[in-house]
N, C-alpha and C. Protein backbone atom coordinates (compact mmCIF):
# COMPACT_ATOMS: atom_id res chain seq x y z
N UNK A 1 0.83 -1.18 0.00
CA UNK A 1 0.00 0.00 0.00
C UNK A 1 0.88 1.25 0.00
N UNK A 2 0.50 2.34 -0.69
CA UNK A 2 1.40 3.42 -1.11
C UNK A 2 0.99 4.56 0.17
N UNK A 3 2.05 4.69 1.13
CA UNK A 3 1.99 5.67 2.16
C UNK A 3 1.14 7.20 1.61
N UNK A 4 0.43 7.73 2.57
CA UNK A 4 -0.42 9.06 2.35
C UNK A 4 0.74 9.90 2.52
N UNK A 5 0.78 11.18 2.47
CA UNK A 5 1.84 11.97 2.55
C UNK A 5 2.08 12.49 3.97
N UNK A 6 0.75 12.32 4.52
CA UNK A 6 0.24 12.20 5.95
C UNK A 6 1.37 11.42 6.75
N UNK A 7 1.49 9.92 6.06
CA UNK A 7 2.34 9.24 6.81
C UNK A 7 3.71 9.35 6.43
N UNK A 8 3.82 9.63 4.99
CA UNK A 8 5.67 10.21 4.58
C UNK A 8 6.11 11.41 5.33
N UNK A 9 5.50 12.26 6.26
CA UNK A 9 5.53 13.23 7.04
C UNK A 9 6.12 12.69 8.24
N UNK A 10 5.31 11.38 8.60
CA UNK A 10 5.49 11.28 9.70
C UNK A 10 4.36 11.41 11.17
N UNK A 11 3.02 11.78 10.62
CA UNK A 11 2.10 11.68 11.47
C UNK A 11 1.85 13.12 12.20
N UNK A 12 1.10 13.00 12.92
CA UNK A 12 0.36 14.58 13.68
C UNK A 12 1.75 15.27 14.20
N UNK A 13 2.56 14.63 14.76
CA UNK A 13 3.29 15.30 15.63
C UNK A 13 4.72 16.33 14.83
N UNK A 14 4.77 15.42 13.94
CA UNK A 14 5.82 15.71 12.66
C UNK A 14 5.17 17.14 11.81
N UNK A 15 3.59 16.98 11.17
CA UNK A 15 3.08 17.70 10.72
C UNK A 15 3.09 19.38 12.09
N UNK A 16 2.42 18.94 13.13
CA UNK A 16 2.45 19.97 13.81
C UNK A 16 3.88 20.78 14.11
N UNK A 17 4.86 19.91 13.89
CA UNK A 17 6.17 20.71 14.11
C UNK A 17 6.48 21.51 12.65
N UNK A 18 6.10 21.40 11.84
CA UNK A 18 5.94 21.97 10.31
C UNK A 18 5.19 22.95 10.70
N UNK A 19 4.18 23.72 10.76
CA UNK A 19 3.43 24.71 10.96
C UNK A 19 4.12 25.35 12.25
N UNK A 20 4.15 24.87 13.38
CA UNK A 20 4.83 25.53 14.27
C UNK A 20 6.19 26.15 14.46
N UNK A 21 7.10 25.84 13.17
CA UNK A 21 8.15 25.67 12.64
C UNK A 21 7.60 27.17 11.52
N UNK A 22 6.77 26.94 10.54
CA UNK A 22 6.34 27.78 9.53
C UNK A 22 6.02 29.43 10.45
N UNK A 23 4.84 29.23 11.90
CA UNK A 23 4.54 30.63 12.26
C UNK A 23 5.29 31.15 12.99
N UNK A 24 6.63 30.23 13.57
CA UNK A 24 7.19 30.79 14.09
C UNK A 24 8.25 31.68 13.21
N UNK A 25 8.54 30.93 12.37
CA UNK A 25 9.63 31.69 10.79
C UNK A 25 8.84 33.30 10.48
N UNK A 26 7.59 32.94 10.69
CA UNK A 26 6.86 34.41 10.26
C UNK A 26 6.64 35.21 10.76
N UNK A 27 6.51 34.68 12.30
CA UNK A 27 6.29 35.98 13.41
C UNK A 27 7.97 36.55 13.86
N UNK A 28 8.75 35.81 13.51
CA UNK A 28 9.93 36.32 13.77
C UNK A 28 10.88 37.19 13.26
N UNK A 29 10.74 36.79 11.61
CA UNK A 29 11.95 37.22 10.30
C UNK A 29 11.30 38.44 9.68
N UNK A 30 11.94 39.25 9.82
CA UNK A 30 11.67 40.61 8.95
C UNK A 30 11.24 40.45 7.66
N UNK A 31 11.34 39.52 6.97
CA UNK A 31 11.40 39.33 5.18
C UNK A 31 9.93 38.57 5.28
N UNK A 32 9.46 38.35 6.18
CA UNK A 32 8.07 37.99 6.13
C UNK A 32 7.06 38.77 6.90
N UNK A 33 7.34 39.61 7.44
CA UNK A 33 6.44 40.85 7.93
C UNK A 33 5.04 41.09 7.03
N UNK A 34 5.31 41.44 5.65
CA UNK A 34 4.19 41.73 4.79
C UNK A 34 3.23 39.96 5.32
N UNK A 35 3.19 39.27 5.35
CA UNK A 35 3.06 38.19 5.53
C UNK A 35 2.34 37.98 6.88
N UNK A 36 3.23 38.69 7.72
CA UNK A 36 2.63 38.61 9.55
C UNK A 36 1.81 39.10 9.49
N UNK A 37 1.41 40.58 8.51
CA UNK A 37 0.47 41.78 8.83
C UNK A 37 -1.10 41.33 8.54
N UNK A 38 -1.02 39.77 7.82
CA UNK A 38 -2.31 39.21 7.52
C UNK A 38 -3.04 38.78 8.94
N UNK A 39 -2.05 38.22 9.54
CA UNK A 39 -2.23 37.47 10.92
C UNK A 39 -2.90 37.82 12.01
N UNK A 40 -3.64 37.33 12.83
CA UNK A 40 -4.15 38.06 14.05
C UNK A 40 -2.77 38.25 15.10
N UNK A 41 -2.76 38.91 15.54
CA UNK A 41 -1.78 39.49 16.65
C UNK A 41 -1.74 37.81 17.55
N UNK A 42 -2.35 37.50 18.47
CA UNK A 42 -2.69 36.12 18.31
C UNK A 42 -2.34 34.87 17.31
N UNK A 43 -1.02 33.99 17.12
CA UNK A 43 -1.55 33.07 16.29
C UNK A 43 -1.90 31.58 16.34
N UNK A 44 -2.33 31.47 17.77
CA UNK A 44 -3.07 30.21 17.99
C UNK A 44 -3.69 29.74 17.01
N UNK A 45 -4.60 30.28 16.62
CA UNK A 45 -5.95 30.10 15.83
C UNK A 45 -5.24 29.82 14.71
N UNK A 46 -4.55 30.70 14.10
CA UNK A 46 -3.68 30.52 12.80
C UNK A 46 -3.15 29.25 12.65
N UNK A 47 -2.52 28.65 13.84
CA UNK A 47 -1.63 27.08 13.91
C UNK A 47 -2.55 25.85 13.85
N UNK A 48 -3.52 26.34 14.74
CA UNK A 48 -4.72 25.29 14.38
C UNK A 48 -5.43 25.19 13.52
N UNK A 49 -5.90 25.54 12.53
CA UNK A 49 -6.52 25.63 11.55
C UNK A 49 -5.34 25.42 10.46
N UNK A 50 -3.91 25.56 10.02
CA UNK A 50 -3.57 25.45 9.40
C UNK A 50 -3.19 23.31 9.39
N UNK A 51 -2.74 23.68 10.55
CA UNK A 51 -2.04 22.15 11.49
C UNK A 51 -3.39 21.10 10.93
N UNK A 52 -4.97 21.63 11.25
CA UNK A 52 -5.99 21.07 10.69
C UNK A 52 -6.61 20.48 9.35
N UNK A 53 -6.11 21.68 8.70
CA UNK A 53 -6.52 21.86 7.15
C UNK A 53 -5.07 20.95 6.57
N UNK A 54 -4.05 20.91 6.96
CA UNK A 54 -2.71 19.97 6.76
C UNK A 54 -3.07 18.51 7.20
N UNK A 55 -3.45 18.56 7.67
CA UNK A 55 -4.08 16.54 8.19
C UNK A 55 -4.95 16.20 7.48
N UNK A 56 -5.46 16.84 7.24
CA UNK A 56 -6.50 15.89 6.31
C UNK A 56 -6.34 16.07 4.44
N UNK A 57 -5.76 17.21 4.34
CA UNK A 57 -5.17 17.12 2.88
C UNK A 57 -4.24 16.30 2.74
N UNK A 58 -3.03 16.06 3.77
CA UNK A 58 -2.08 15.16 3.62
C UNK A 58 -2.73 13.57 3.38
N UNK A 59 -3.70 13.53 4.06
CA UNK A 59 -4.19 11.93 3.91
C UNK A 59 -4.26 11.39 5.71
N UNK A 60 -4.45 12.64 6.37
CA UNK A 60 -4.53 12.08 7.84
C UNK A 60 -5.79 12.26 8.13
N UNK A 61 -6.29 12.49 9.60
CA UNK A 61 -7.69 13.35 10.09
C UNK A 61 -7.81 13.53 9.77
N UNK A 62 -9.39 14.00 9.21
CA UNK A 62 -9.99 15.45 8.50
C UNK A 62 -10.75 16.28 9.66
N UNK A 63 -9.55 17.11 10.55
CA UNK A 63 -9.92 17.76 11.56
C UNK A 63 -10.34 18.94 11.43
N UNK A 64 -10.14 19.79 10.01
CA UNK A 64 -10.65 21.20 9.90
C UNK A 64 -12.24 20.61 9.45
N UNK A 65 -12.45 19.46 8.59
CA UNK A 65 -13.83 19.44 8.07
C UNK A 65 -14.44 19.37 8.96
N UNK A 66 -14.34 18.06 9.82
CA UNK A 66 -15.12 17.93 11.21
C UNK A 66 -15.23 19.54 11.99
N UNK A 67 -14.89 20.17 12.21
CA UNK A 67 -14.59 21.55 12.66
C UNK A 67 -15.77 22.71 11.73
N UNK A 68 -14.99 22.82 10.94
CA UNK A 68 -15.74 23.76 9.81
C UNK A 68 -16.67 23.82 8.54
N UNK A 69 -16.18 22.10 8.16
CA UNK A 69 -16.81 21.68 6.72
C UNK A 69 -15.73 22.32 6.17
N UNK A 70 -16.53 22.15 4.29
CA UNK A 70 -15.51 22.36 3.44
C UNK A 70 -14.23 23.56 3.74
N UNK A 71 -12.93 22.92 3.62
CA UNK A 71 -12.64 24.40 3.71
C UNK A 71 -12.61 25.10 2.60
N UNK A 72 -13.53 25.39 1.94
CA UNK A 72 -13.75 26.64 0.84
C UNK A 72 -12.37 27.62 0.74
N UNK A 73 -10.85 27.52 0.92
CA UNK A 73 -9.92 28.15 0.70
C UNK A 73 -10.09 29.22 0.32
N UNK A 74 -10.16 29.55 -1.02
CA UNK A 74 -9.99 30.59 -1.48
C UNK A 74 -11.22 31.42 -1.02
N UNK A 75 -12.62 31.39 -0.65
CA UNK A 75 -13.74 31.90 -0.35
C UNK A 75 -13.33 32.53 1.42
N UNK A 76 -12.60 31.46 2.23
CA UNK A 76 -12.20 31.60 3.51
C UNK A 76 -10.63 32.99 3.22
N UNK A 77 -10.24 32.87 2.25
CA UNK A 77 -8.86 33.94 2.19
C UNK A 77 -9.80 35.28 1.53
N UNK A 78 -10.45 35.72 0.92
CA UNK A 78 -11.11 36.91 0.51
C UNK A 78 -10.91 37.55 0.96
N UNK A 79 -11.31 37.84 2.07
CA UNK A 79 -10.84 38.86 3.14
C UNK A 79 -9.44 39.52 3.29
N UNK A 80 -8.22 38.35 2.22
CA UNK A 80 -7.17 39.67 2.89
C UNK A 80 -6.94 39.60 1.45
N UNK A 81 -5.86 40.59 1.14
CA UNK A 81 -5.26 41.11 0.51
C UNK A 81 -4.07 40.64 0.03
N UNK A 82 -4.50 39.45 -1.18
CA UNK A 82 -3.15 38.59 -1.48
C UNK A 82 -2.88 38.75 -2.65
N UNK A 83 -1.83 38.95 -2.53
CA UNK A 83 -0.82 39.74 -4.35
C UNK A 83 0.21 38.51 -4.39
N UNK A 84 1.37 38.90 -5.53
CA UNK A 84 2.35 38.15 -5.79
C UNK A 84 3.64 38.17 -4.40
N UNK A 85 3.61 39.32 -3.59
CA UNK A 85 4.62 39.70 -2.63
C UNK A 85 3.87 38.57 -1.03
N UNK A 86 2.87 38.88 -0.81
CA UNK A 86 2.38 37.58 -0.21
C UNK A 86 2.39 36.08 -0.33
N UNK A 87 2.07 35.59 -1.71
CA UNK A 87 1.89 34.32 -1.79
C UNK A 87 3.36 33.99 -1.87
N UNK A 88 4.69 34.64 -2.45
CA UNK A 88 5.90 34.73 -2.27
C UNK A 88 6.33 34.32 -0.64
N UNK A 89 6.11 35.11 -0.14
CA UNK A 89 6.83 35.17 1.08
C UNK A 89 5.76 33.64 1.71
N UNK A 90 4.63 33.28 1.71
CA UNK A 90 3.73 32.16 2.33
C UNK A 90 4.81 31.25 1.79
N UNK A 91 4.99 30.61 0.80
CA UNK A 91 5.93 30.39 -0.02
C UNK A 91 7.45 29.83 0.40
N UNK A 92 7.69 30.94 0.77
CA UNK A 92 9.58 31.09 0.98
C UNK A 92 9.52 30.85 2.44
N UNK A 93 8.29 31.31 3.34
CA UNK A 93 8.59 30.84 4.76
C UNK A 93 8.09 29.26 5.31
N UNK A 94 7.18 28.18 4.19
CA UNK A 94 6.93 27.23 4.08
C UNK A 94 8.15 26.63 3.36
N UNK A 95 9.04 26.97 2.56
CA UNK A 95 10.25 26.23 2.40
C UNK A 95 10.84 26.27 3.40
N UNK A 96 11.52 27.15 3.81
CA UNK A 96 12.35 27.35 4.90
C UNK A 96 11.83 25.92 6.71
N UNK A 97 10.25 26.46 6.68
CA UNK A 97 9.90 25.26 7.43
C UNK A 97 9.81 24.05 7.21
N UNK A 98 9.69 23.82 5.79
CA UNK A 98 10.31 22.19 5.49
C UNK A 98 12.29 21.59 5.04
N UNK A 99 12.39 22.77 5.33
CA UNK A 99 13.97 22.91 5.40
C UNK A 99 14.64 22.69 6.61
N UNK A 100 14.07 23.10 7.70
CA UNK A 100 14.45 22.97 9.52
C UNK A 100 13.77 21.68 9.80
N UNK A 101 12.89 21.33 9.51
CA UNK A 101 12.34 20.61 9.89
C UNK A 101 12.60 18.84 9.12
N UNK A 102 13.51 19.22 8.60
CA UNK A 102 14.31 18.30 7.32
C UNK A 102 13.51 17.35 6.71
N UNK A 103 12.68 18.05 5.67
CA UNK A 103 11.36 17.15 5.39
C UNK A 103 12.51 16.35 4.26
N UNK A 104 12.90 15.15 3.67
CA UNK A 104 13.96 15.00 2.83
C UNK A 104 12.99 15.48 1.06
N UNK A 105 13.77 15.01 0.33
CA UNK A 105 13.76 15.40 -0.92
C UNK A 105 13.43 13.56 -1.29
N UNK A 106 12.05 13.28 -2.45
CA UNK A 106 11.63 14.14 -2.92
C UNK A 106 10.55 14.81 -2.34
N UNK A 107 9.54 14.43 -1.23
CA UNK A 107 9.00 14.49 -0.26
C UNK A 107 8.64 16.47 -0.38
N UNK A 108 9.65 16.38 -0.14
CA UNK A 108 9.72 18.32 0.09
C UNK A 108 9.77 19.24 -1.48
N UNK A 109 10.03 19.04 -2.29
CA UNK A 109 9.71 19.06 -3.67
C UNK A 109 8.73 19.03 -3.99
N UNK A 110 7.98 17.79 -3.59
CA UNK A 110 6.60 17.90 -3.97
C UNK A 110 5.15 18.42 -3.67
N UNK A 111 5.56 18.91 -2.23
CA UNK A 111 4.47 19.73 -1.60
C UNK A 111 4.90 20.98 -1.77
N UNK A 112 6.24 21.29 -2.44
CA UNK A 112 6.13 22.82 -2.38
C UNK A 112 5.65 22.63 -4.07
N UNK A 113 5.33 22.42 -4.62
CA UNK A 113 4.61 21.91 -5.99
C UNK A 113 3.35 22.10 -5.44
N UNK A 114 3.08 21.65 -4.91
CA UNK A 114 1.23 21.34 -4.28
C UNK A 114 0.81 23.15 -3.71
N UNK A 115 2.04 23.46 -2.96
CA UNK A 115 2.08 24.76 -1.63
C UNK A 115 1.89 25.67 -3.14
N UNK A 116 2.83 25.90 -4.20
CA UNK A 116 2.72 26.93 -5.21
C UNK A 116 1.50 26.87 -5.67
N UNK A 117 1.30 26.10 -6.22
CA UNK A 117 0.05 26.10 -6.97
C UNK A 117 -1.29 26.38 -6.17
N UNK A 118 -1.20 26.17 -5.29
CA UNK A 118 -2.69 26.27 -4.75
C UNK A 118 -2.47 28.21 -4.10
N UNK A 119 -1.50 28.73 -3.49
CA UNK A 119 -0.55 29.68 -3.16
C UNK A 119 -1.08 30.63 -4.19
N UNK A 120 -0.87 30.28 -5.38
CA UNK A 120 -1.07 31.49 -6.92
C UNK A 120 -2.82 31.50 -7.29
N UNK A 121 -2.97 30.38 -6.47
CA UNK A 121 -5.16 30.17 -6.80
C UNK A 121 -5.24 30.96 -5.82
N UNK A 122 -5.05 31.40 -4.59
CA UNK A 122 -5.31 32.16 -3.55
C UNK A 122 -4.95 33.60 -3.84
N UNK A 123 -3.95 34.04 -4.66
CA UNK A 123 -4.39 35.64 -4.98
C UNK A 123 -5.39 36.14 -5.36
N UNK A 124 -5.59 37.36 -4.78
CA UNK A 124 -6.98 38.00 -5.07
C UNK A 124 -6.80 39.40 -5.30
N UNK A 125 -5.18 39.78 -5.39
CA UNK A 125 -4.85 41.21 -5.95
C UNK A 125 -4.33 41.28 -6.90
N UNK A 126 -3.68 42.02 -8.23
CA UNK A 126 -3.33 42.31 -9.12
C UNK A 126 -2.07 43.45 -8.75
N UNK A 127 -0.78 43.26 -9.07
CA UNK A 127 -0.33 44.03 -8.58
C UNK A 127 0.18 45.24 -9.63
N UNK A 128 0.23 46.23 -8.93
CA UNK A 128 0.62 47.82 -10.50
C UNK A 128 1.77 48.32 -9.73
């Protein structure tokens, strides 16, 4: 049987160190500021819901559905203000957290494949 990516991760605890790994890269590093300014001052909520919506896309729990239902992504991001300088930096601070967190290769390749693409469906600004 061909492992979920869920389990090439490594399971909840692995995944949760990835996001916790990711908001901490963002609340910290200057080069992701434009990035923080989306965030609630607060980012509990932010870790859980991401940590959530990551388990069950990977092929684990589906703890955000049970929670919220669909997560309608792009309908749930409307609200902010996402250009090319955002989905960039979401981007570059999700490499960096599968970089510390030594997700190996090809493993890490391929979700930042998955992370871009869905990343460039989530803009909702045009930039001039």
């Amino acid at each position: 049987m061909i492992p979920t990516v869920f389990e090439e991760l490594g399971g909840e605890a692995a995944l949760r160190a990835l996001v916790d790994t990711f908001y901490d890269a963002m609340d910290r590093e200057p080069q992701f500021a434009g990035l923080r300014a989306l965030h609630p001052a607060l980012l509990s909520g932010s870790r859980n819901k991401l940590f959530w919506f990551l388990c069950g896309w990977s092929g684990g729990p589906d703890y955000f559905v049970e929670r919220f239902g669909h997560p309608r992504l792009r309908a749930r991001h409307l609200q902010f203000a996402i250009g090319v300088a955002e989905r960039d930096q979401w981007l570059q601070c999700m490499a960096q957290a599968m970089a510390s967190c030594a997700i190996a290769e090809p493993l890490r390749s391929r979700l930042l494949t998955s992370f871009a693409q869905t990343a460039d469906w989530m803009r909702n600004r045009s930039e001039v």
